[in-house]
C-alpha atoms as a PDB file:
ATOM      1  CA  UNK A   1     -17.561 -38.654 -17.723  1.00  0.00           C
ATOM      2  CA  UNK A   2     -13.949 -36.915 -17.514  1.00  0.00           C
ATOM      3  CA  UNK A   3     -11.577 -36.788 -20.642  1.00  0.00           C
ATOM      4  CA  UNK A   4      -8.727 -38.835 -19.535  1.00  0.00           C
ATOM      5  CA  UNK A   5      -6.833 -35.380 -21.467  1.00  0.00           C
ATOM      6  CA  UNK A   6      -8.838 -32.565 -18.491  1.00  0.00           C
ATOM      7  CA  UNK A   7      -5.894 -32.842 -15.294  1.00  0.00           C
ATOM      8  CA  UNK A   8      -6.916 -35.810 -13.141  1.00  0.00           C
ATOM      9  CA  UNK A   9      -3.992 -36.786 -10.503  1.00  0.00           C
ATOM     10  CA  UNK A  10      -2.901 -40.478 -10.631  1.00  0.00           C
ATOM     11  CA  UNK A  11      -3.742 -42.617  -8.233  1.00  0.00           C
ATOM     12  CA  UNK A  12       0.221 -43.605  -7.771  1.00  0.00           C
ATOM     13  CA  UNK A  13       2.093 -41.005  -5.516  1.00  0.00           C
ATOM     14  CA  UNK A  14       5.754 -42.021  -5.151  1.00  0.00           C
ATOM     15  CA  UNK A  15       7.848 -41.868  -1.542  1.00  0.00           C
ATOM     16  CA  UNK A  16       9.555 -38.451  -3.027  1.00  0.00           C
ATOM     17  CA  UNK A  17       7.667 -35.213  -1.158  1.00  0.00           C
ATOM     18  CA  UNK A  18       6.264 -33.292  -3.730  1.00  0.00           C
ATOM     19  CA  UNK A  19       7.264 -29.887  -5.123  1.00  0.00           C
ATOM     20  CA  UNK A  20       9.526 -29.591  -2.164  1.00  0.00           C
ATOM     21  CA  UNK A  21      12.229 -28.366  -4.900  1.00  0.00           C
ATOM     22  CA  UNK A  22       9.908 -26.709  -7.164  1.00  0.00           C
ATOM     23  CA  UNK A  23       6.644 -25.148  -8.080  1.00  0.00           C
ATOM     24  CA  UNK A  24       6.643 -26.767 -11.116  1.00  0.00           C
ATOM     25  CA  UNK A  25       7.774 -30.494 -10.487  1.00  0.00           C
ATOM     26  CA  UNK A  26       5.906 -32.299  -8.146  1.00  0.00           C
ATOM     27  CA  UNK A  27       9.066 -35.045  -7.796  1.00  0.00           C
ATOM     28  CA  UNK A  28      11.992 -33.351  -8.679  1.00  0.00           C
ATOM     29  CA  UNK A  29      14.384 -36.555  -8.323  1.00  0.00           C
ATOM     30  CA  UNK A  30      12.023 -38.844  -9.836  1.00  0.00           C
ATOM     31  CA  UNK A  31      12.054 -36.596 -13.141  1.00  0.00           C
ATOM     32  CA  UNK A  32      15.489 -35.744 -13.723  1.00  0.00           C
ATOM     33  CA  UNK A  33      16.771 -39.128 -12.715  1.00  0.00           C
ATOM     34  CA  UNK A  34      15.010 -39.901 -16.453  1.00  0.00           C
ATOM     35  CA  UNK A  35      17.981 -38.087 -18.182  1.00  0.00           C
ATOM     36  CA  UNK A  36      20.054 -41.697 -18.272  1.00  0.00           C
ATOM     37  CA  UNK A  37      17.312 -42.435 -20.999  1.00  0.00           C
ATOM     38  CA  UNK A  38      18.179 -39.794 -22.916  1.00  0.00           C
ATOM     39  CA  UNK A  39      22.091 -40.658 -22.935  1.00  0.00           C
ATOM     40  CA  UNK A  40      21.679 -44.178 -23.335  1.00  0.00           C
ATOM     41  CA  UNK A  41      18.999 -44.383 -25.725  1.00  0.00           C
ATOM     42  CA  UNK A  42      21.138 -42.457 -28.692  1.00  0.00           C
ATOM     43  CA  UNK A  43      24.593 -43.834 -27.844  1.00  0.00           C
ATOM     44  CA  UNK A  44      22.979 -47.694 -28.075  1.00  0.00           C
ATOM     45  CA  UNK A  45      21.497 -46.452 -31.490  1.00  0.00           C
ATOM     46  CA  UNK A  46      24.918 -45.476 -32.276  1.00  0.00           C
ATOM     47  CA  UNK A  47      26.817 -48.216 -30.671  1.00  0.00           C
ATOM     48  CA  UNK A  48      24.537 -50.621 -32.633  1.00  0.00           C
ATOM     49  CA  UNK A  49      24.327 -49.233 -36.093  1.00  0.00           C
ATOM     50  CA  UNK A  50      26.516 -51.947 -37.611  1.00  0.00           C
ATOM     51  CA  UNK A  51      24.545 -55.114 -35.614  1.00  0.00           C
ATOM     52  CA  UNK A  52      21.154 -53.154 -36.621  1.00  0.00           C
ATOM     53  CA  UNK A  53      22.196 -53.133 -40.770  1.00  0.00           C
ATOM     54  CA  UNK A  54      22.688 -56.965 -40.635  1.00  0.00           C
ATOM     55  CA  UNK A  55      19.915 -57.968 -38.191  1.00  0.00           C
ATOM     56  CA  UNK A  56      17.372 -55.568 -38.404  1.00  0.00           C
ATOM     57  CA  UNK A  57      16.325 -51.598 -38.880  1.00  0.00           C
ATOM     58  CA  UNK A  58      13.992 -52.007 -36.112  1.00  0.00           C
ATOM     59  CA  UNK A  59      16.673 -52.103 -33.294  1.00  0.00           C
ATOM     60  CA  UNK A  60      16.310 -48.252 -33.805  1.00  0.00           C
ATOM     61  CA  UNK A  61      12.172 -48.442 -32.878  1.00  0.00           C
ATOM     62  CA  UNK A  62      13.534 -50.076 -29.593  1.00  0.00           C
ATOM     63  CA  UNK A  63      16.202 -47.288 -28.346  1.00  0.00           C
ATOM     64  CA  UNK A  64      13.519 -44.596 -29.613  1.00  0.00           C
ATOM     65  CA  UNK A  65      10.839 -46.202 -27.752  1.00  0.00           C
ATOM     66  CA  UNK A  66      13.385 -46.350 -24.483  1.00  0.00           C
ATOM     67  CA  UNK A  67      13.975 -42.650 -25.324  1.00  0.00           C
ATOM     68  CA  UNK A  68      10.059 -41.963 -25.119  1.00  0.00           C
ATOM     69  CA  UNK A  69       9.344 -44.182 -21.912  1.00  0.00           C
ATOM     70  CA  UNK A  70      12.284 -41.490 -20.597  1.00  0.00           C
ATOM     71  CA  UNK A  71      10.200 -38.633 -22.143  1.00  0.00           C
ATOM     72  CA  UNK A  72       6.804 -40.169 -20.672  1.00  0.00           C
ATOM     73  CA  UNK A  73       8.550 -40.756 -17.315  1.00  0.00           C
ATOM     74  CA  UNK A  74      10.032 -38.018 -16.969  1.00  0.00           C
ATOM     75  CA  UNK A  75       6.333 -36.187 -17.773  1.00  0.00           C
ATOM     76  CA  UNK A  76       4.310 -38.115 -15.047  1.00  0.00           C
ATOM     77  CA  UNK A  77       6.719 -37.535 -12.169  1.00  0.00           C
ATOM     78  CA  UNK A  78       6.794 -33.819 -13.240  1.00  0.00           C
ATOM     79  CA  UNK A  79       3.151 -33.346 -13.209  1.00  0.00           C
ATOM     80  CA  UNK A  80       1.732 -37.020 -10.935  1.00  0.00           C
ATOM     81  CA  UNK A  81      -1.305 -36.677 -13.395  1.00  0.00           C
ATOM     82  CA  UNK A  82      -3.418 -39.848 -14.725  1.00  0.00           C
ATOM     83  CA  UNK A  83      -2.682 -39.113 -18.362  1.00  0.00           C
ATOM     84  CA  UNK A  84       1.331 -39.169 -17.642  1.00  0.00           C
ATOM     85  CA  UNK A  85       0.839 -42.201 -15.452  1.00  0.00           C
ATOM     86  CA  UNK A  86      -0.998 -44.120 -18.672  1.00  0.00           C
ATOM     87  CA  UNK A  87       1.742 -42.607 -20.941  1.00  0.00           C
ATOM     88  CA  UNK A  88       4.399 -43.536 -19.188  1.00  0.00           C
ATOM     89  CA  UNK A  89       3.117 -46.977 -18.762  1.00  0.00           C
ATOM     90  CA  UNK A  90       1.529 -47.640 -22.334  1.00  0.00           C
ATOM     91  CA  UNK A  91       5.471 -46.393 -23.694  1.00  0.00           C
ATOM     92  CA  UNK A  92       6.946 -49.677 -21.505  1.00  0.00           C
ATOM     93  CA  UNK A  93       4.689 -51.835 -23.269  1.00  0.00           C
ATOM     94  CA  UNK A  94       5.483 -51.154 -26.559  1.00  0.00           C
ATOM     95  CA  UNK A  95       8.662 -51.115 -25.938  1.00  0.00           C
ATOM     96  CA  UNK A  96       8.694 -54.458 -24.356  1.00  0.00           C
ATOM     97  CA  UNK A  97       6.474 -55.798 -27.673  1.00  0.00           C
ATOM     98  CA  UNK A  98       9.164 -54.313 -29.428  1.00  0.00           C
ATOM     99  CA  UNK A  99      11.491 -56.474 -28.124  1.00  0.00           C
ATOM    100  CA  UNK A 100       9.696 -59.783 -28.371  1.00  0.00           C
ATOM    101  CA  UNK A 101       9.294 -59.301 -31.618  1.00  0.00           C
ATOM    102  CA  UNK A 102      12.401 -58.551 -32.738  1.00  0.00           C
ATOM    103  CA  UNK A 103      14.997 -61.198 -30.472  1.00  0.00           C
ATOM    104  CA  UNK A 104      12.182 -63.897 -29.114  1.00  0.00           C
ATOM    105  CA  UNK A 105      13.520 -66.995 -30.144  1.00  0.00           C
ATOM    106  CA  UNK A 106      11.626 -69.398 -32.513  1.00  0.00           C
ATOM    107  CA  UNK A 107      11.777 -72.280 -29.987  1.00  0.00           C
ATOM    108  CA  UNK A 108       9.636 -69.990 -27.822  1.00  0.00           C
ATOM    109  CA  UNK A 109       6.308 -69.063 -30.055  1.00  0.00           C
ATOM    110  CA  UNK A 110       3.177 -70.793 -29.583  1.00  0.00           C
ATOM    111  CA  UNK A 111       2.952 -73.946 -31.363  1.00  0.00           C
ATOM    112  CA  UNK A 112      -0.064 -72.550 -33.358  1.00  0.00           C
ATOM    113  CA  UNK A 113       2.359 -70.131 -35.286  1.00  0.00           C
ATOM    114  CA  UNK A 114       4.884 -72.548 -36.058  1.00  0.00           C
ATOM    115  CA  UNK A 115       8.657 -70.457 -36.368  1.00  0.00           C
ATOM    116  CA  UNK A 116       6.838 -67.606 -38.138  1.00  0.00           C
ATOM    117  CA  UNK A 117       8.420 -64.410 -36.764  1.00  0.00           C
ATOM    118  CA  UNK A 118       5.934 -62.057 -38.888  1.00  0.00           C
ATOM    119  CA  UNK A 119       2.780 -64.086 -37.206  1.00  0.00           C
ATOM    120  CA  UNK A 120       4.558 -63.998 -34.214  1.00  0.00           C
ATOM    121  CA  UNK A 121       4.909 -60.469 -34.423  1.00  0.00           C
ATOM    122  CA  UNK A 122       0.714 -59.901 -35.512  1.00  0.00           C
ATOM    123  CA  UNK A 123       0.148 -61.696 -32.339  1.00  0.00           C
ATOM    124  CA  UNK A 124       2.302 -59.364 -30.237  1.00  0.00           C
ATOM    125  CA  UNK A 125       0.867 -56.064 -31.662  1.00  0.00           C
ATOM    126  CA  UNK A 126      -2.432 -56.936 -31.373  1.00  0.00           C
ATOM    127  CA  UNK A 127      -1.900 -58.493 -27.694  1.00  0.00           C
ATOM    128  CA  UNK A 128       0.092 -54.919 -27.095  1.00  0.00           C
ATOM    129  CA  UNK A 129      -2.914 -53.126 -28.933  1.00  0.00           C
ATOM    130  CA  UNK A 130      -5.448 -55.162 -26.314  1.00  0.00           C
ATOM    131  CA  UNK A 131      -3.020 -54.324 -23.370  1.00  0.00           C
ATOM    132  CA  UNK A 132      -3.074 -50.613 -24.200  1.00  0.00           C
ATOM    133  CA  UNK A 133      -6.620 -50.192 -23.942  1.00  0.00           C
ATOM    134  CA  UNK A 134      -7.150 -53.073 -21.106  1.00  0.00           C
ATOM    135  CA  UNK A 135      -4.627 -50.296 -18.950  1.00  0.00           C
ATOM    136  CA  UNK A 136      -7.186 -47.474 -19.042  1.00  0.00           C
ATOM    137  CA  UNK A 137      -9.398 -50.275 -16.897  1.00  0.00           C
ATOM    138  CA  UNK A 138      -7.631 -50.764 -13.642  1.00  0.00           C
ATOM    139  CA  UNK A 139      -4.076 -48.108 -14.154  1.00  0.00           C
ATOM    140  CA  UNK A 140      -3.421 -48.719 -10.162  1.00  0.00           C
ATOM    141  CA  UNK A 141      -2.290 -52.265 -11.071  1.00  0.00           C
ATOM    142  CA  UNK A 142      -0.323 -51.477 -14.375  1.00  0.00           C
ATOM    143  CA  UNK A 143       3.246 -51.328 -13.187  1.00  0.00           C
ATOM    144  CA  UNK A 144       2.807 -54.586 -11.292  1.00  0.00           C
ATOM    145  CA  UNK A 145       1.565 -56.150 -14.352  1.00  0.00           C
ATOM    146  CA  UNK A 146       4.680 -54.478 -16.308  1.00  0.00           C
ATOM    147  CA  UNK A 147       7.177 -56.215 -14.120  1.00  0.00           C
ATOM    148  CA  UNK A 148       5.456 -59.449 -13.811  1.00  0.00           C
ATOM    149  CA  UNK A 149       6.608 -59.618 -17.757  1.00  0.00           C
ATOM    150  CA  UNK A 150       9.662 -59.531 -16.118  1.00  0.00           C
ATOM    151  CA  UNK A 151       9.011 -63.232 -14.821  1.00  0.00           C
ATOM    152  CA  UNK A 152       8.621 -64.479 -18.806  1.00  0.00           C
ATOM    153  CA  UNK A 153      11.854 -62.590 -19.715  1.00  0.00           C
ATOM    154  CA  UNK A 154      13.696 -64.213 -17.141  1.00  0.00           C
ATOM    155  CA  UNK A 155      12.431 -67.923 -17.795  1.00  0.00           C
ATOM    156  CA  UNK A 156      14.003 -67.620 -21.257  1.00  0.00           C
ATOM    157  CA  UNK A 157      17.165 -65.810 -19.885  1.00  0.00           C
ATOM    158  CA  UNK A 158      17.768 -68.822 -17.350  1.00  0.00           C
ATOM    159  CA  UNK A 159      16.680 -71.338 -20.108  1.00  0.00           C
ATOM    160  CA  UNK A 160      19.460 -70.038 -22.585  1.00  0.00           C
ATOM    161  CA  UNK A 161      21.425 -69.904 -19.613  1.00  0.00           C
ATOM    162  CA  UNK A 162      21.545 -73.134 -19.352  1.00  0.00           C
ATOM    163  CA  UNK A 163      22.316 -74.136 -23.400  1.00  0.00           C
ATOM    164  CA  UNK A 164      25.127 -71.817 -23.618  1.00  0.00           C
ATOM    165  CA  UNK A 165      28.755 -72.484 -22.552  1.00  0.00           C
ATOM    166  CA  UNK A 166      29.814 -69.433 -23.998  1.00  0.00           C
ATOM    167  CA  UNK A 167      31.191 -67.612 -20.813  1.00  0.00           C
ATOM    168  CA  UNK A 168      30.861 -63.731 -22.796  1.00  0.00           C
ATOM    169  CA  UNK A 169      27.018 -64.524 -23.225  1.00  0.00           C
ATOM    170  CA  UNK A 170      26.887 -66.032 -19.576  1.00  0.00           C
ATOM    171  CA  UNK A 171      28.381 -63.320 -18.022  1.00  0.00           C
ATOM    172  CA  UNK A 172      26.532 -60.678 -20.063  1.00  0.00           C
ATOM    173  CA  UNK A 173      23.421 -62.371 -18.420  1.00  0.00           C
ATOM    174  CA  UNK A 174      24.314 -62.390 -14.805  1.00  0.00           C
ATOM    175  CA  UNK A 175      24.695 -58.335 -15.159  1.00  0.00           C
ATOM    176  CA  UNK A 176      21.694 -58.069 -16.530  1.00  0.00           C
ATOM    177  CA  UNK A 177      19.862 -60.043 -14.106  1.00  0.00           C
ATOM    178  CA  UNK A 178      21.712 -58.311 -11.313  1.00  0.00           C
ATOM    179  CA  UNK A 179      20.545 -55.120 -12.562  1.00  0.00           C
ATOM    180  CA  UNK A 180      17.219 -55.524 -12.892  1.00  0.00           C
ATOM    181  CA  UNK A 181      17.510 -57.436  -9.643  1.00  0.00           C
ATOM    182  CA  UNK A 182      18.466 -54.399  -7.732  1.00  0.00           C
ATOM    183  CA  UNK A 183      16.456 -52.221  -9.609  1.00  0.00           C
ATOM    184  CA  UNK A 184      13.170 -54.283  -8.968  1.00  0.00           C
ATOM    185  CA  UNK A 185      14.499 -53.919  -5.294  1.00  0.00           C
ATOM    186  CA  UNK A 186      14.708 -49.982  -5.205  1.00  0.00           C
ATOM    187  CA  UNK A 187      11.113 -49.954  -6.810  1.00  0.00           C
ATOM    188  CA  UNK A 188       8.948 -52.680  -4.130  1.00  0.00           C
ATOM    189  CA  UNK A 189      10.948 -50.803  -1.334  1.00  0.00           C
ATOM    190  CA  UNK A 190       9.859 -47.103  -2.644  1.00  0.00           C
ATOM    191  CA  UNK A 191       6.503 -48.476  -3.297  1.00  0.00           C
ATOM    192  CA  UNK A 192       5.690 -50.695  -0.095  1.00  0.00           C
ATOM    193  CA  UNK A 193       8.503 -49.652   2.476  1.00  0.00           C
ATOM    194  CA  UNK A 194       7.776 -45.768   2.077  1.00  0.00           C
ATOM    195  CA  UNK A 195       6.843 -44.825   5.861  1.00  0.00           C
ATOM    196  CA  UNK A 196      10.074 -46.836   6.662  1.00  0.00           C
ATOM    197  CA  UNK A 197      12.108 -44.829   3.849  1.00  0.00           C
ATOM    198  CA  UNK A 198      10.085 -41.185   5.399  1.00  0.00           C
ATOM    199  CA  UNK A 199      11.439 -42.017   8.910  1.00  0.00           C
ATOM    200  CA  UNK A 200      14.931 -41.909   7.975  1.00  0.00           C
ATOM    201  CA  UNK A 201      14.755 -39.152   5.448  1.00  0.00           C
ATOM    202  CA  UNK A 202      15.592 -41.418   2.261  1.00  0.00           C
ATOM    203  CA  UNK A 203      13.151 -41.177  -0.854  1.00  0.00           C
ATOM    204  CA  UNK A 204      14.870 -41.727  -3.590  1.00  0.00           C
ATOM    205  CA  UNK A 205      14.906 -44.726  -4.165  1.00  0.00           C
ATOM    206  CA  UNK A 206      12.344 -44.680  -7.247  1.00  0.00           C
ATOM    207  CA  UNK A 207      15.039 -42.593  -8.790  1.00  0.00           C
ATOM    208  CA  UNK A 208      17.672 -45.289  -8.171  1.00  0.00           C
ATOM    209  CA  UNK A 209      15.057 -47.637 -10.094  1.00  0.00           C
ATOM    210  CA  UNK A 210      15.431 -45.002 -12.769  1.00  0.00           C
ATOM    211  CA  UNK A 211      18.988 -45.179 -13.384  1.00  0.00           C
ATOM    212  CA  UNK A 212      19.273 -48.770 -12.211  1.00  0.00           C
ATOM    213  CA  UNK A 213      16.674 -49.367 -15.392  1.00  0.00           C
ATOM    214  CA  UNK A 214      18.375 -47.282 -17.546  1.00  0.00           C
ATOM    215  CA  UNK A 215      21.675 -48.911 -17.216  1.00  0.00           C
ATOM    216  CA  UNK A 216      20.120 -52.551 -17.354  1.00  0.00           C
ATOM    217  CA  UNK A 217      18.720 -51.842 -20.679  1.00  0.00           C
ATOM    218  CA  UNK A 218      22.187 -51.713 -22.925  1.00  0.00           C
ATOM    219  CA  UNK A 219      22.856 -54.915 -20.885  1.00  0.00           C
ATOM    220  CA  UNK A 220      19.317 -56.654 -21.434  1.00  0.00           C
ATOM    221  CA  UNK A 221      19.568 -55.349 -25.288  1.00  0.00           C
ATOM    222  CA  UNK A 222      23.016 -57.096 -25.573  1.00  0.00           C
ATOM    223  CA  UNK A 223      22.001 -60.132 -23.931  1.00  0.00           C
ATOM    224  CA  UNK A 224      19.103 -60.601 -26.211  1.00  0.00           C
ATOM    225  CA  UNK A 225      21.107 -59.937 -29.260  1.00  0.00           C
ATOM    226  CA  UNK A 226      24.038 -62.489 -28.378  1.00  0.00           C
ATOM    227  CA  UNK A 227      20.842 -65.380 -27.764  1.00  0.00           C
ATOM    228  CA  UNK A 228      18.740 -64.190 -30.806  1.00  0.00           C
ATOM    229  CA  UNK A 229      22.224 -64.788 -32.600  1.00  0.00           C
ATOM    230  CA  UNK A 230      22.148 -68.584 -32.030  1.00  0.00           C
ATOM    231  CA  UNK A 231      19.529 -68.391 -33.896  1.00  0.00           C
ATOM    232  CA  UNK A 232      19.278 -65.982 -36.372  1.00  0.00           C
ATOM    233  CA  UNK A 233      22.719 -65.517 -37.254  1.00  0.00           C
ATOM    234  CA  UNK A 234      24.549 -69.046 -37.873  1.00  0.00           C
ATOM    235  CA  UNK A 235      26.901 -67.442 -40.296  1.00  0.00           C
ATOM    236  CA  UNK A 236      28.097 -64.338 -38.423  1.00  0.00           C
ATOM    237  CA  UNK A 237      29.838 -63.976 -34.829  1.00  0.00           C
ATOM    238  CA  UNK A 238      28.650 -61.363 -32.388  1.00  0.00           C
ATOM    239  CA  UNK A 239      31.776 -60.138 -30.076  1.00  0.00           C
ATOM    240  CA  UNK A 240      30.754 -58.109 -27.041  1.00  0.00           C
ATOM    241  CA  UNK A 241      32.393 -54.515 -26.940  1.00  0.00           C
ATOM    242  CA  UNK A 242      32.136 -51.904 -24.167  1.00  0.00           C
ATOM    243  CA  UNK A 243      32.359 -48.100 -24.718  1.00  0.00           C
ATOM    244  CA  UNK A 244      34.424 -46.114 -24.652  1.00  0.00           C
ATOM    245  CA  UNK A 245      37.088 -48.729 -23.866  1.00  0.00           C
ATOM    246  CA  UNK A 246      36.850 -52.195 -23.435  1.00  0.00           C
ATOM    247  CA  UNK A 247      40.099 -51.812 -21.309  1.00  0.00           C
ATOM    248  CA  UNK A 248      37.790 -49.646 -18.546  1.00  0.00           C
ATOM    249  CA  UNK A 249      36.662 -51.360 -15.475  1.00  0.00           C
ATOM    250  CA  UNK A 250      32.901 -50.109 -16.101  1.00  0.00           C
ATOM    251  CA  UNK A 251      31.649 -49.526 -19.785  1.00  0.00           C
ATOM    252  CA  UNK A 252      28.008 -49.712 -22.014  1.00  0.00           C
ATOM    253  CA  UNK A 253      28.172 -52.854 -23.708  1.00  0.00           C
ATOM    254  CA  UNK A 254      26.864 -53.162 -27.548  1.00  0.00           C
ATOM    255  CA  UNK A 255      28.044 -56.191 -30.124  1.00  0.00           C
ATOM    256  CA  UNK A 256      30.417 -55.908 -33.201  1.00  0.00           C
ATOM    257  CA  UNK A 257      29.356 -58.431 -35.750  1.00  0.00           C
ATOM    258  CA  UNK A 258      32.032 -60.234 -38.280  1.00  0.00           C
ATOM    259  CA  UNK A 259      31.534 -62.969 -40.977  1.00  0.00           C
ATOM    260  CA  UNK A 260      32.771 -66.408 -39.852  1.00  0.00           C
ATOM    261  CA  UNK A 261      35.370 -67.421 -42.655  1.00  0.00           C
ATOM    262  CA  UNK A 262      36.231 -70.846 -43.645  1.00  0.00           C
ATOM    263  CA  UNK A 263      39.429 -71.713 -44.158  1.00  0.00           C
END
């Protein structure tokens, strides 16, 4: 039986010719279009220093983990072998447990567990800890089971959607769902319209998904913040900013977090 760490090529072959550009990347615009991760991933650590002190240190785990699905991305469309397909993939899992655990709202959590967030979080880990090695079993059907999370994510979205009158937090949540909206678009097409894409001399669509992902994160990130805050955070208001200016017609959004006073 083959190490899974000897070269094996991945099943998955993008739209993108390979090494056309190089002799070293097999898709050269589905690697470098990773570099938005790399940008992103530090400035939201940055942007959200302050909200991470008062909520919690492990908003940093997140935008490192975005930084490594970048890394891991950028890796498997480099080389199209198995091992940087399962890396790639097993890095957007624990990044999405990383997220349920920190902003999943109590309402949400199996009954069994009550509002415990640390049980809550067990049950995550070890159902991410399952996943990883359930991926090794069929890796052709990974991504689809990746963005079917997606389906889950945006239940709760249009559920809080719904509670909220709060027109920053609404509005915050139609980008985001936009976003990944046209990003899930550039993705299906590059994976099941590729002859049509080859015809007219268009592949890059993938990389659209790539920067279309990496700019829906901030967004997603905020949006999850501003809900878990309802919950979380009774005593403090969460006030959405965008860098570098909140004046500029496009911006990365992040939340600056102030004490309600009393008068």
């Amino acid at each position: 039986m083959p190490s899974i760490f000897a070269y094996q090529s991945s099943e998955v072959d993008w739209c993108e010719s390979n090494f056309q550009h190089s002799e070293l990347v097999a898709e050269f615009y589905n690697t470098f279009s990773n570099v938005p991760f790399f940008i992103f991933g530090p400035l939201m650590m940055f942007l959200m220093h302050p909200y991470a002190q008062k909520r919690s240190c492990y908003v940093y785990v997140t935008c490192i983990l975005f930084m490594v699905v970048g890394l891991f991305s950028m890796y498997f469309h480099m080389t199209l072998s198995f091992l940087g397909q399962l890396l790639d993939e097993i890095a957007i899992l624990w990044l999405l447990a990383s997220g349920y655990s920190i902003w999943m709202p109590r309402c949400y959590f199996p009954t069994c567990l009550g509002e415990s967030r640390p049980q809550f979080t067990c049950l995550v880990i070890i159902t991410t800890v399952v996943s990883t090695f359930l991926s090794f079993l069929r890796p052709v059907v990974n991504a689809y089971a990746l963005n079917s999370i997606a389906v889950h994510i945006l239940y709760i979205v249009f559920q809080e959607y719904k509670r909220t009158s709060n027109k920053e937090l609404r509005h915050i949540m139609e980008v985001s769902v936009v976003l990944w909206a046209f990003a899930l678009t550039s993705w299906i097409s590059d994976r099941l319209l590729c002859s049509f894409w080859q015809q007219i001399n268009f592949f890059y669509l993938h990389s659209i998904w790539h920067v279309l992902i990496s700019i829906t994160f901030p967004y997603g990130m905020v949006t999850m913040a501003l809900v878990d805050a309802r919950y979380e955070m009774p005593g403090q208001t969460l006030k959405v900013r965008y860098w570098p200016r909140d004046t500029w017609p496009v911006g990365l959004p992040y939340v600056e977090v102030s004490d309600d006073k009393n008068c």
